[in-house]
PDB file of N, CA and C in Angstrom:
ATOM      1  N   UNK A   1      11.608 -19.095  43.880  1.00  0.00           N
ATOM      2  CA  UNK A   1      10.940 -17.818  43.737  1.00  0.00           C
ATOM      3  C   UNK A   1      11.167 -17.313  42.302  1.00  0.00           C
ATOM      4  N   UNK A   2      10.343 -16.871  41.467  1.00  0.00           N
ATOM      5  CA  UNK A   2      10.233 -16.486  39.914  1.00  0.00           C
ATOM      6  C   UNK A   2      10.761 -15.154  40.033  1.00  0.00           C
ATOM      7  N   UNK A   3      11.672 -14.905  39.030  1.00  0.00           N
ATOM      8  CA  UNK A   3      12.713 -13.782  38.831  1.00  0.00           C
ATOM      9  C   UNK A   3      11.493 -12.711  38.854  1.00  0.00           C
ATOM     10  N   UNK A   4      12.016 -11.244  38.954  1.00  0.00           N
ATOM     11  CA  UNK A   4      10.986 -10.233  38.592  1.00  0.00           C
ATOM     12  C   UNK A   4      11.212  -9.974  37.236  1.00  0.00           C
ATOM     13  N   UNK A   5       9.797  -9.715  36.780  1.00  0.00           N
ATOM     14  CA  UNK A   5       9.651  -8.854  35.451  1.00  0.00           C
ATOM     15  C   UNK A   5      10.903  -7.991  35.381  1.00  0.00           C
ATOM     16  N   UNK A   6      10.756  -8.395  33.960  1.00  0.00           N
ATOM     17  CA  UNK A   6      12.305  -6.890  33.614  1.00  0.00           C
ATOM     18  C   UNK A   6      11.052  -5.601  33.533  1.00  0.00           C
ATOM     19  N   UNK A   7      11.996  -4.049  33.181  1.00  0.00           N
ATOM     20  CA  UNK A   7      11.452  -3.074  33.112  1.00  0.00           C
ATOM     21  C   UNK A   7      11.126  -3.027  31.400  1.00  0.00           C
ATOM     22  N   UNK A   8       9.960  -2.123  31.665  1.00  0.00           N
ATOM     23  CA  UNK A   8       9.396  -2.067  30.051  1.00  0.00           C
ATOM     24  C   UNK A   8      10.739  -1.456  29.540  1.00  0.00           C
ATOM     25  N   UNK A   9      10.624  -1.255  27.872  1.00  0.00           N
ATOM     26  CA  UNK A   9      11.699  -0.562  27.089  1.00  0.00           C
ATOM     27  C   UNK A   9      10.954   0.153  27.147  1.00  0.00           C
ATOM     28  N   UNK A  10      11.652   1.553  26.585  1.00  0.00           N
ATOM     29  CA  UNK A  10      10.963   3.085  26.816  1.00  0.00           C
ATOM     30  C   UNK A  10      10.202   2.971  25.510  1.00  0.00           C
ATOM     31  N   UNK A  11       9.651   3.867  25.135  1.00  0.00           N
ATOM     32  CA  UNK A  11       8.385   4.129  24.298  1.00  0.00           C
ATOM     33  C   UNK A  11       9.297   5.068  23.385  1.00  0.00           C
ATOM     34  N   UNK A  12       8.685   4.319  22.106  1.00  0.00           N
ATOM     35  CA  UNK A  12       9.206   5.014  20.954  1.00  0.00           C
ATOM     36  C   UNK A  12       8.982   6.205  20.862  1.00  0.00           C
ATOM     37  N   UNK A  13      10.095   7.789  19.928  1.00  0.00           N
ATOM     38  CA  UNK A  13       9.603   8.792  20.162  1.00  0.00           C
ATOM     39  C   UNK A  13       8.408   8.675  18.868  1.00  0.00           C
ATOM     40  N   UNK A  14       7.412   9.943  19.464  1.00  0.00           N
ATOM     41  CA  UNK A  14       6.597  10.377  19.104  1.00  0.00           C
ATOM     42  C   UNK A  14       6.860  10.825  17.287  1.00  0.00           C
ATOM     43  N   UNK A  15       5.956  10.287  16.310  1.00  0.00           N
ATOM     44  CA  UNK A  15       6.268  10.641  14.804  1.00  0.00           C
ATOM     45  C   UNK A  15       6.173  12.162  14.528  1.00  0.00           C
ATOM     46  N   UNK A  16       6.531  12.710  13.653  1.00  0.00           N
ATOM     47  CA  UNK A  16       6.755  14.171  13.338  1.00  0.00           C
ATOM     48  C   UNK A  16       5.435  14.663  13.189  1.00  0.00           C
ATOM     49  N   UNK A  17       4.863  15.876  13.709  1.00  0.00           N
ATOM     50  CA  UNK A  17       3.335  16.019  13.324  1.00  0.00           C
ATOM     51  C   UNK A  17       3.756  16.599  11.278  1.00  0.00           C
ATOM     52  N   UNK A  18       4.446  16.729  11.227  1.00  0.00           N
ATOM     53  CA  UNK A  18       4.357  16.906   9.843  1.00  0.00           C
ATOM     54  C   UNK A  18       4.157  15.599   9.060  1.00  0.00           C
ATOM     55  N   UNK A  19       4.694  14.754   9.346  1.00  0.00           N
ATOM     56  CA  UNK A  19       4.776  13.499   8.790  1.00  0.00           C
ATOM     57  C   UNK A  19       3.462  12.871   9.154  1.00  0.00           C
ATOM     58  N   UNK A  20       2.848  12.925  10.216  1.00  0.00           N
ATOM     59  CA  UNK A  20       1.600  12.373  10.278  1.00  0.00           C
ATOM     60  C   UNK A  20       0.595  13.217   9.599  1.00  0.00           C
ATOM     61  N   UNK A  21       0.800  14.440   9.028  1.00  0.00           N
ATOM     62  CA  UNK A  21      -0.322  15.233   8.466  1.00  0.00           C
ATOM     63  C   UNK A  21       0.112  14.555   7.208  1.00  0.00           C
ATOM     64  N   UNK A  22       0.770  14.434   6.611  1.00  0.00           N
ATOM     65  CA  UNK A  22       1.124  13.995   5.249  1.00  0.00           C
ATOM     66  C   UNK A  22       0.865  12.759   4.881  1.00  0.00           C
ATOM     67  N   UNK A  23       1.137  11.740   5.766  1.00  0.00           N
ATOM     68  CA  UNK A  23       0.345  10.288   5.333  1.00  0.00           C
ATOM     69  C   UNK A  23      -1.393  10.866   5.848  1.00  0.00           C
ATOM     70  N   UNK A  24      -1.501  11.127   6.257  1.00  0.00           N
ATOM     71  CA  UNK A  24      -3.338  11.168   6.247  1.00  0.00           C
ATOM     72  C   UNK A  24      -4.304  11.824   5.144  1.00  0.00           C
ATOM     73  N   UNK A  25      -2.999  13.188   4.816  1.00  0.00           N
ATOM     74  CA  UNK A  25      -3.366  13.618   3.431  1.00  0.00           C
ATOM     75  C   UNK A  25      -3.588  12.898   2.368  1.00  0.00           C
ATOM     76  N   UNK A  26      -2.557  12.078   2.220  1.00  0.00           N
ATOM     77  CA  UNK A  26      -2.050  10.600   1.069  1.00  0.00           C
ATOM     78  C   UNK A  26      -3.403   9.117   1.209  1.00  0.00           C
ATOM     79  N   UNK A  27      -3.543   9.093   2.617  1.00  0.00           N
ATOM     80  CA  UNK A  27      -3.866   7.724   2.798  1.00  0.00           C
ATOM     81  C   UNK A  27      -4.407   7.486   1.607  1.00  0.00           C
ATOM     82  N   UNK A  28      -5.420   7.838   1.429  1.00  0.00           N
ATOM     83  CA  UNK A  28      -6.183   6.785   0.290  1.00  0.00           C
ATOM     84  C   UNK A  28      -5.556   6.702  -1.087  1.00  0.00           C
ATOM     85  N   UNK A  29      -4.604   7.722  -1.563  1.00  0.00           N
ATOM     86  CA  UNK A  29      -3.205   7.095  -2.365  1.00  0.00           C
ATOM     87  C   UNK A  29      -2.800   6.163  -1.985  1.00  0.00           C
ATOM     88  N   UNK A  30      -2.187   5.890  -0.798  1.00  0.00           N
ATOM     89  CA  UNK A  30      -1.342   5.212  -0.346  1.00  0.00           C
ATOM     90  C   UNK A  30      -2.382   3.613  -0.468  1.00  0.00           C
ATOM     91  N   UNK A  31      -3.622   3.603   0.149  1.00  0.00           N
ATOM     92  CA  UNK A  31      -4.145   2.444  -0.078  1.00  0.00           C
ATOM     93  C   UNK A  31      -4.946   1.939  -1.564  1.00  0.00           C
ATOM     94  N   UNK A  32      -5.015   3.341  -2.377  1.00  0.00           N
ATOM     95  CA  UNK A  32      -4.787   2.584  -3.957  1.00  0.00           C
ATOM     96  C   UNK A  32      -3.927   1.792  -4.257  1.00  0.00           C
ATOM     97  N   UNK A  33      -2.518   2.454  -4.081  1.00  0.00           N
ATOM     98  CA  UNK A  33      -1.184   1.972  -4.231  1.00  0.00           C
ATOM     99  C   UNK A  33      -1.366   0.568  -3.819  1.00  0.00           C
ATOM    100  N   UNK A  34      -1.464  -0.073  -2.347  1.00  0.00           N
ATOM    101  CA  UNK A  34      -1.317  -1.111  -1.765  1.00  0.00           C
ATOM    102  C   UNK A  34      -2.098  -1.862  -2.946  1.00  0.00           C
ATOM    103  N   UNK A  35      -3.348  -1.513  -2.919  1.00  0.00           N
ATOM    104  CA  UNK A  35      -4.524  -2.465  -4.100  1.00  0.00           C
ATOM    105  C   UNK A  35      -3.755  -2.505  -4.972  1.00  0.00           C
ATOM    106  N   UNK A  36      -3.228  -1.832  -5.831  1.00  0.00           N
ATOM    107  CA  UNK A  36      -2.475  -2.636  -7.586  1.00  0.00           C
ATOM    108  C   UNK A  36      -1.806  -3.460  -7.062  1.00  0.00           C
ATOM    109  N   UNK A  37      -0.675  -3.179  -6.132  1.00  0.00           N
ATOM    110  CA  UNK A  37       0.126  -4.089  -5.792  1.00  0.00           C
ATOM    111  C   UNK A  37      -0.086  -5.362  -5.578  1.00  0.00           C
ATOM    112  N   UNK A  38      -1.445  -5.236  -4.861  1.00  0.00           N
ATOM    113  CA  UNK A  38      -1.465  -6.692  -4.443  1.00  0.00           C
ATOM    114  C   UNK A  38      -2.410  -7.372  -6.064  1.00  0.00           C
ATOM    115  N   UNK A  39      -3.143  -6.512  -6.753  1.00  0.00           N
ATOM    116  CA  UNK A  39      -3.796  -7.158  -7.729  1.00  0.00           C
ATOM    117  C   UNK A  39      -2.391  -7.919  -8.407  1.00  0.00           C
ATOM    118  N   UNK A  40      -1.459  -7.180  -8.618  1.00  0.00           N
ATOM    119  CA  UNK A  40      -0.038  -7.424  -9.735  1.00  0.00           C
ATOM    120  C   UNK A  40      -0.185  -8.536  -9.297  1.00  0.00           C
ATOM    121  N   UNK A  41       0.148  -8.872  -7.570  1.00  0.00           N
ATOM    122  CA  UNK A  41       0.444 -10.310  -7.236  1.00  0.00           C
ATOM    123  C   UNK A  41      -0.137 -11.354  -7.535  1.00  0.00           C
ATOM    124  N   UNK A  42      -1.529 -10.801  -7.637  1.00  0.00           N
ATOM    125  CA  UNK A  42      -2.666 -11.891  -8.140  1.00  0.00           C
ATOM    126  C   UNK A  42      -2.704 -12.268  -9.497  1.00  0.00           C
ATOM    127  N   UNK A  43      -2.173 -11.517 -10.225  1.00  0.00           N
ATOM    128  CA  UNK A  43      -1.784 -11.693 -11.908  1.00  0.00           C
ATOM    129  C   UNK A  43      -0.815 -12.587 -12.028  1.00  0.00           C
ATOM    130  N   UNK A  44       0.172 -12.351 -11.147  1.00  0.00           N
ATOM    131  CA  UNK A  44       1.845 -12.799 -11.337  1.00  0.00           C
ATOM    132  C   UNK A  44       1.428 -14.436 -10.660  1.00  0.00           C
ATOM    133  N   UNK A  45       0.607 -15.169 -10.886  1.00  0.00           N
ATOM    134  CA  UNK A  45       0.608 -16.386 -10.251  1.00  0.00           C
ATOM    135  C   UNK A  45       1.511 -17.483 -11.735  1.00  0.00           C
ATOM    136  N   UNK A  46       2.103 -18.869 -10.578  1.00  0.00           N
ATOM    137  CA  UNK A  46       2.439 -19.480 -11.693  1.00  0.00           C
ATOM    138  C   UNK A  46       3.907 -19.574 -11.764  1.00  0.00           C
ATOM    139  N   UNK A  47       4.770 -20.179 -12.583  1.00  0.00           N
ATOM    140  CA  UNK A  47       6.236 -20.176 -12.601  1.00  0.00           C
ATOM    141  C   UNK A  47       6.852 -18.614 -13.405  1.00  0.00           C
ATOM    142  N   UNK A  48       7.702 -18.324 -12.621  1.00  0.00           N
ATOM    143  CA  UNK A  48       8.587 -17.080 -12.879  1.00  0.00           C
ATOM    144  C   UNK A  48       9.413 -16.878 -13.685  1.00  0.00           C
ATOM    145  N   UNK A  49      10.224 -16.422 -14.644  1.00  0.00           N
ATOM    146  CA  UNK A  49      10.612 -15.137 -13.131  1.00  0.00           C
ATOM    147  C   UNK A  49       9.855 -14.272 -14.111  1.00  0.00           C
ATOM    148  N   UNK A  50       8.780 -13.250 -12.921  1.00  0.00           N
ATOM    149  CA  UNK A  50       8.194 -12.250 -13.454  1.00  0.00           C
ATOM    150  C   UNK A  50       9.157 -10.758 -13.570  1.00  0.00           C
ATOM    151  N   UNK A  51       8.943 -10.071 -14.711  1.00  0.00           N
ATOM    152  CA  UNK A  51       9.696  -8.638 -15.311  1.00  0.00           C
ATOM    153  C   UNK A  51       8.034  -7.417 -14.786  1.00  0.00           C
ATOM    154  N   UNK A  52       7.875  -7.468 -13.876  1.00  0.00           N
ATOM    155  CA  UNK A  52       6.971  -6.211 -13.847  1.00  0.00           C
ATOM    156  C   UNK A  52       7.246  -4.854 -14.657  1.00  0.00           C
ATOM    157  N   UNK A  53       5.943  -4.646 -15.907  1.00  0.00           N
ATOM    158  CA  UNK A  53       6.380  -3.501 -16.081  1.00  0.00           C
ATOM    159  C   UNK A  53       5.393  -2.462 -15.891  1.00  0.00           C
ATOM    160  N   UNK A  54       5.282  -1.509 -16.578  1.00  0.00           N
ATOM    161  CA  UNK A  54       4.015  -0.232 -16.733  1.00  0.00           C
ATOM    162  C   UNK A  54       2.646  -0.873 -17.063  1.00  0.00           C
ATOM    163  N   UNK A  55       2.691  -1.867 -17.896  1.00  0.00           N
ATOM    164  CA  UNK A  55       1.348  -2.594 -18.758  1.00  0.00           C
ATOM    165  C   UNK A  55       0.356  -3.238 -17.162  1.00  0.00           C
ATOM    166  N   UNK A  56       1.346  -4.067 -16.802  1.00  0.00           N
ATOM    167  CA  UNK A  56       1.218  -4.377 -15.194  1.00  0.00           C
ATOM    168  C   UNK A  56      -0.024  -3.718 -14.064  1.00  0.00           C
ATOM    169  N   UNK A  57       0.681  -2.530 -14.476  1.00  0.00           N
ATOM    170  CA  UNK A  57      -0.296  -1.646 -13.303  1.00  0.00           C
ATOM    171  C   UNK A  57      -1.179  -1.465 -14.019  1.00  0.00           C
ATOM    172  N   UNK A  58      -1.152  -1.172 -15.162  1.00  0.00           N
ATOM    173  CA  UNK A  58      -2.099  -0.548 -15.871  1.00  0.00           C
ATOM    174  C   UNK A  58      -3.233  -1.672 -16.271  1.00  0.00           C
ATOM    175  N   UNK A  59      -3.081  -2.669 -16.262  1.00  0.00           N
ATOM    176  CA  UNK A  59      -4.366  -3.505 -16.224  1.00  0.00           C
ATOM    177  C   UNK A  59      -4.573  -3.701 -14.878  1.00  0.00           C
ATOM    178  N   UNK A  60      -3.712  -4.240 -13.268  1.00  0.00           N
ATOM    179  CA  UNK A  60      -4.134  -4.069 -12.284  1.00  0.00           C
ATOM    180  C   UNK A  60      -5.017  -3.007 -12.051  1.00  0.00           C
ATOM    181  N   UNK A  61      -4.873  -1.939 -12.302  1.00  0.00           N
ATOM    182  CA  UNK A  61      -5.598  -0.557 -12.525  1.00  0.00           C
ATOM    183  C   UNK A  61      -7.367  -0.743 -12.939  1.00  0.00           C
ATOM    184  N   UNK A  62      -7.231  -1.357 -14.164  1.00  0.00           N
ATOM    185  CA  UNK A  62      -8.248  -1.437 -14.856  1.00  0.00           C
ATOM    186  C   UNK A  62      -8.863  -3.029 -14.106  1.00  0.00           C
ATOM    187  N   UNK A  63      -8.424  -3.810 -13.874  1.00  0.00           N
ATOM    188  CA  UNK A  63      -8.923  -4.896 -13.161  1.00  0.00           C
ATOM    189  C   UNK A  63      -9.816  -4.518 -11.696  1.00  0.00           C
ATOM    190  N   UNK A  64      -9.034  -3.431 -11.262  1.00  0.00           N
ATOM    191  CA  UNK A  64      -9.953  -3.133  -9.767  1.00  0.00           C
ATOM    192  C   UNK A  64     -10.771  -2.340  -9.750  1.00  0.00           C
ATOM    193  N   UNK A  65     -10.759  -1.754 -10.996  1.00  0.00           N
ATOM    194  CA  UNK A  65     -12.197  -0.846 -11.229  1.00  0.00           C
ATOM    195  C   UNK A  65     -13.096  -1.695 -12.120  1.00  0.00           C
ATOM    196  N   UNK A  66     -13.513  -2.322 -12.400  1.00  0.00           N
ATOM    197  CA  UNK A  66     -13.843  -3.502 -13.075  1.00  0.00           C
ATOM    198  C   UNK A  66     -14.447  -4.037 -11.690  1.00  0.00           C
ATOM    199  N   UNK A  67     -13.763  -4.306 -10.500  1.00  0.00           N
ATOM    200  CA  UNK A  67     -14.186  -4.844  -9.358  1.00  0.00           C
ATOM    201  C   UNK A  67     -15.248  -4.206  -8.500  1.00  0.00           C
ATOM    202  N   UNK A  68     -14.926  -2.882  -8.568  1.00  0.00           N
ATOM    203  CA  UNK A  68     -16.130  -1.812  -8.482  1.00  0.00           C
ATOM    204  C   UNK A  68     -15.083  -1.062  -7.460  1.00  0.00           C
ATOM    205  N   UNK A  69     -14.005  -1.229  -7.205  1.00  0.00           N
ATOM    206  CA  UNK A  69     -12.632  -0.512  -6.476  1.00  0.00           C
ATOM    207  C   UNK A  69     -12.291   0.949  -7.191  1.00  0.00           C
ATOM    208  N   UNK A  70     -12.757   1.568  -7.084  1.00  0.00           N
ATOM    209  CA  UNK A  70     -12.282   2.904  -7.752  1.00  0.00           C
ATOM    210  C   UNK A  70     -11.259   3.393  -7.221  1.00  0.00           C
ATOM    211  N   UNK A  71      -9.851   4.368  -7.627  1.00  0.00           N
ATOM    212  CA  UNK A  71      -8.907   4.869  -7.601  1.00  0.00           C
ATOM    213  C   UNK A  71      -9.262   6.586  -6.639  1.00  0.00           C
ATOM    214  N   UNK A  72      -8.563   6.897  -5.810  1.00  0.00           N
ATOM    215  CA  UNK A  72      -9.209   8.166  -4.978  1.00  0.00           C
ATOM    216  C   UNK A  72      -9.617   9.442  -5.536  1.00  0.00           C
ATOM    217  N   UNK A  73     -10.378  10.285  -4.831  1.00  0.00           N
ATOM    218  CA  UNK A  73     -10.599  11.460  -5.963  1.00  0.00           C
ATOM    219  C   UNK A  73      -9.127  12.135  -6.530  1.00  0.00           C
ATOM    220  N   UNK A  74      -9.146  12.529  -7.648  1.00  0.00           N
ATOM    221  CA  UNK A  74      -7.880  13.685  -8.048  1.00  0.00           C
ATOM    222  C   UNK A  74      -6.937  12.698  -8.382  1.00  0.00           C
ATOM    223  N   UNK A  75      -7.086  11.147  -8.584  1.00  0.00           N
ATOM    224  CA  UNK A  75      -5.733  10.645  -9.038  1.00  0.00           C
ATOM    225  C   UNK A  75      -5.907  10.976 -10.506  1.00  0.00           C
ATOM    226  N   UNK A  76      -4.883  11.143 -11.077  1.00  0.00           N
ATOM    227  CA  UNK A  76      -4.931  11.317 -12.301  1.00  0.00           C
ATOM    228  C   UNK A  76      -5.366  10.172 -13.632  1.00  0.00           C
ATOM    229  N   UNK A  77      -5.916  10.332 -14.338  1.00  0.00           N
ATOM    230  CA  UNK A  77      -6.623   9.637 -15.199  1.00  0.00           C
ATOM    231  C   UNK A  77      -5.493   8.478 -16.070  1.00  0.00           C
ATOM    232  N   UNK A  78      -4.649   9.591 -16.246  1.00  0.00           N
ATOM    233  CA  UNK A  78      -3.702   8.671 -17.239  1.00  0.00           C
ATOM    234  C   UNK A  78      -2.845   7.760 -16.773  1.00  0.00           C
ATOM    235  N   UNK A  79      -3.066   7.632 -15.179  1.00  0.00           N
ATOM    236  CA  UNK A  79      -2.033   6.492 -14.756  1.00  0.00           C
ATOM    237  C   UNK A  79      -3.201   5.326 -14.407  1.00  0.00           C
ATOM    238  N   UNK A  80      -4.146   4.905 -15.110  1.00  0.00           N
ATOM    239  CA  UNK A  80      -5.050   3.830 -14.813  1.00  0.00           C
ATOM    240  C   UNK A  80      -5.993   3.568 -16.015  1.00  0.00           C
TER     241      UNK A  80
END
């Protein structure tokens, strides 16, 4: 006879409604952000060891708008 199912684990608590108003505010910061990052990675191909610096983002920056990826409204100009 096959053992019984164990019991579920309880359910994680619920996230802070402050904290969920604040990443939704951000998101599309937050998924600019993700895009350089991953452009950097796409730069950084090849033998290492890579020194990431400011120049870095700043052509990732300029590489994804180039792509037709624009940066969200109100980011500031001088960090891209």
């Amino acid at each position: 006879m096959p053992k019984p199912r164990p019991p579920r684990p309880p359910a994680p608590p619920r996230a802070d409604p402050e904290l969920i108003r604040l990443v939704r505010e951000n998101w599309p910061l937050i998924q600019w952000r993700e895009a350089v990052s991953r452009e950097i990675g796409a730069m950084c191909t090849g033998k290492g060891p890579w020194h990431i610096t400011a120049d870095y983002y700043v052509r990732a920056g300029h590489n994804l708008i180039e792509k037709g990826i624009l940066p969200p409204p109100g980011f500031p100009e001088d960090k891209y």
